[in-house]
N, C-alpha and C. Protein backbone atom coordinates (compact mmCIF):
# COMPACT_ATOMS: atom_id res chain seq x y z
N UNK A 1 -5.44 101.53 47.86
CA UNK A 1 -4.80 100.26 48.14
C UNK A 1 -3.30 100.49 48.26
N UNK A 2 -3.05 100.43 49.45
CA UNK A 2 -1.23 99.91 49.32
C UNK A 2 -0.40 99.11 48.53
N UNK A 3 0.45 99.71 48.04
CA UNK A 3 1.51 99.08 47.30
C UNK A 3 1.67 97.70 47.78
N UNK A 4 1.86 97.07 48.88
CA UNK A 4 2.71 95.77 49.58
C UNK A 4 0.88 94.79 48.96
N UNK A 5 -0.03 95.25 49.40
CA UNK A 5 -1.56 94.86 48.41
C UNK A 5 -1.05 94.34 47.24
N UNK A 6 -1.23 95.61 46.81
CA UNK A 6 -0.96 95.24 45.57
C UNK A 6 -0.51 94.37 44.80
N UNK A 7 0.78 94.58 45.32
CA UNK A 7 1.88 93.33 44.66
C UNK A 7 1.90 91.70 45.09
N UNK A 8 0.95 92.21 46.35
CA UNK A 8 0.56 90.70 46.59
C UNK A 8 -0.47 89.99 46.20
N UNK A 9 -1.55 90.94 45.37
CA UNK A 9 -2.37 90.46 44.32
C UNK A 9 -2.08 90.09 42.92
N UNK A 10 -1.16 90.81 42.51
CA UNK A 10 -0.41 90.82 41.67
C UNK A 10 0.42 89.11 41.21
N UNK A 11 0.99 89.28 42.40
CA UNK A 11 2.08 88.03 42.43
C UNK A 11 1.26 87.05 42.70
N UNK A 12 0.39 86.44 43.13
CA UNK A 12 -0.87 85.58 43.21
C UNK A 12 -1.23 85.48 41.95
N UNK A 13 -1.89 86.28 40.88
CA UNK A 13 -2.39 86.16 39.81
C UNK A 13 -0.46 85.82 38.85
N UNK A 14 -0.23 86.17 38.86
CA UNK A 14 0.90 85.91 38.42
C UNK A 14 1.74 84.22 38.35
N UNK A 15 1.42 84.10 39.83
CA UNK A 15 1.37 82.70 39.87
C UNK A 15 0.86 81.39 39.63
N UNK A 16 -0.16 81.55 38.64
CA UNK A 16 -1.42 81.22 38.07
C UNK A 16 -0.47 81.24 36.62
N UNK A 17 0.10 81.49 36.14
CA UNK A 17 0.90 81.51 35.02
C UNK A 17 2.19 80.01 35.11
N UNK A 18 1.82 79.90 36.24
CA UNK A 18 3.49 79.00 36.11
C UNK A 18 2.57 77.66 36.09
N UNK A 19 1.73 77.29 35.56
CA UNK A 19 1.34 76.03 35.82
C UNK A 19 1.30 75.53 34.14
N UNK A 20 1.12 74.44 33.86
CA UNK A 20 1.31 73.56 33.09
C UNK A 20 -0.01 74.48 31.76
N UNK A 21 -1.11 74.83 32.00
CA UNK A 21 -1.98 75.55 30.99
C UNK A 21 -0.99 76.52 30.53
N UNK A 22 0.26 77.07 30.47
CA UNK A 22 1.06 78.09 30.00
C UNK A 22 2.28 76.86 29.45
N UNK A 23 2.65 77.75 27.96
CA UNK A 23 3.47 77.36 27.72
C UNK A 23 5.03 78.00 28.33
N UNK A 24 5.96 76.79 27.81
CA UNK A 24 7.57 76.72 28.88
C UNK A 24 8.22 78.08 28.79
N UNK A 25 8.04 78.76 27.65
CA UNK A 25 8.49 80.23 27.61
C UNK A 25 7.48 81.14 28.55
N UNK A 26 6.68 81.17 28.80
CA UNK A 26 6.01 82.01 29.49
C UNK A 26 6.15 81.86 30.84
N UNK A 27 6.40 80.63 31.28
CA UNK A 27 6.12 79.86 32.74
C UNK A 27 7.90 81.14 33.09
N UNK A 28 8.50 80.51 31.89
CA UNK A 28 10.16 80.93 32.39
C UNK A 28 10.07 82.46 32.64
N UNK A 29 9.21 82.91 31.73
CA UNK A 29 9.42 84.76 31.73
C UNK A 29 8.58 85.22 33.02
N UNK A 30 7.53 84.67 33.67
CA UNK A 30 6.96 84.90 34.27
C UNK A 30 7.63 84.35 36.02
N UNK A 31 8.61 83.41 35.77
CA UNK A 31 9.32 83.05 36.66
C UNK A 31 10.62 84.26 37.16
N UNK A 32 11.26 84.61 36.27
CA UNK A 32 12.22 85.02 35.57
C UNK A 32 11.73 87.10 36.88
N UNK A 33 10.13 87.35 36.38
CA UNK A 33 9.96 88.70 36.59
C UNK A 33 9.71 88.48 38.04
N UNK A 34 8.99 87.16 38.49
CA UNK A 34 8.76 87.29 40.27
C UNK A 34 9.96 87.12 41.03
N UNK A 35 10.71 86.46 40.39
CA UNK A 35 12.54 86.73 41.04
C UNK A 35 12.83 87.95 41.11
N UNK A 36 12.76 88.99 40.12
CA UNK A 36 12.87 90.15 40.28
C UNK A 36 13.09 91.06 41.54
N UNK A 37 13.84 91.42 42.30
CA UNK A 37 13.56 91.99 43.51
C UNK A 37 13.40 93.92 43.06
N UNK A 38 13.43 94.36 42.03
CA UNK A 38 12.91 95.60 41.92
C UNK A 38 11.61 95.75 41.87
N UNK A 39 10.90 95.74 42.72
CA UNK A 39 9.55 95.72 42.88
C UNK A 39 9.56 97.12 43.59
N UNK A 40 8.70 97.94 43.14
CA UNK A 40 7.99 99.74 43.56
C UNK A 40 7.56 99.40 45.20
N UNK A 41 8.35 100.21 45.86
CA UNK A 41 7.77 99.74 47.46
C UNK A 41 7.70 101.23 48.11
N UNK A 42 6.50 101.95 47.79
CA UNK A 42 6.17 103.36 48.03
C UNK A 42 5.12 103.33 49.15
């Protein structure tokens, strides 16, 4: 599987975190890492 895959499975499941079943610290940390632009692009 390719990396650019990957991270786009990744960030999908990830996004599943920012909804209201997560609490406000998690939504933020999980917000916080998909802003992130150091993402592995090999």
């Amino acid at each position: 599987m390719e990396n650019q895959e990957l991270i786009k499975q990744v960030t999908e499941k990830a996004e599943q975190w920012l909804t209201p079943a997560y609490d406000a610290e998690t939504q933020a940390e999980v917000k916080r890492m998909l802003e992130n632009e150091d993402k592995p692009i090999t």
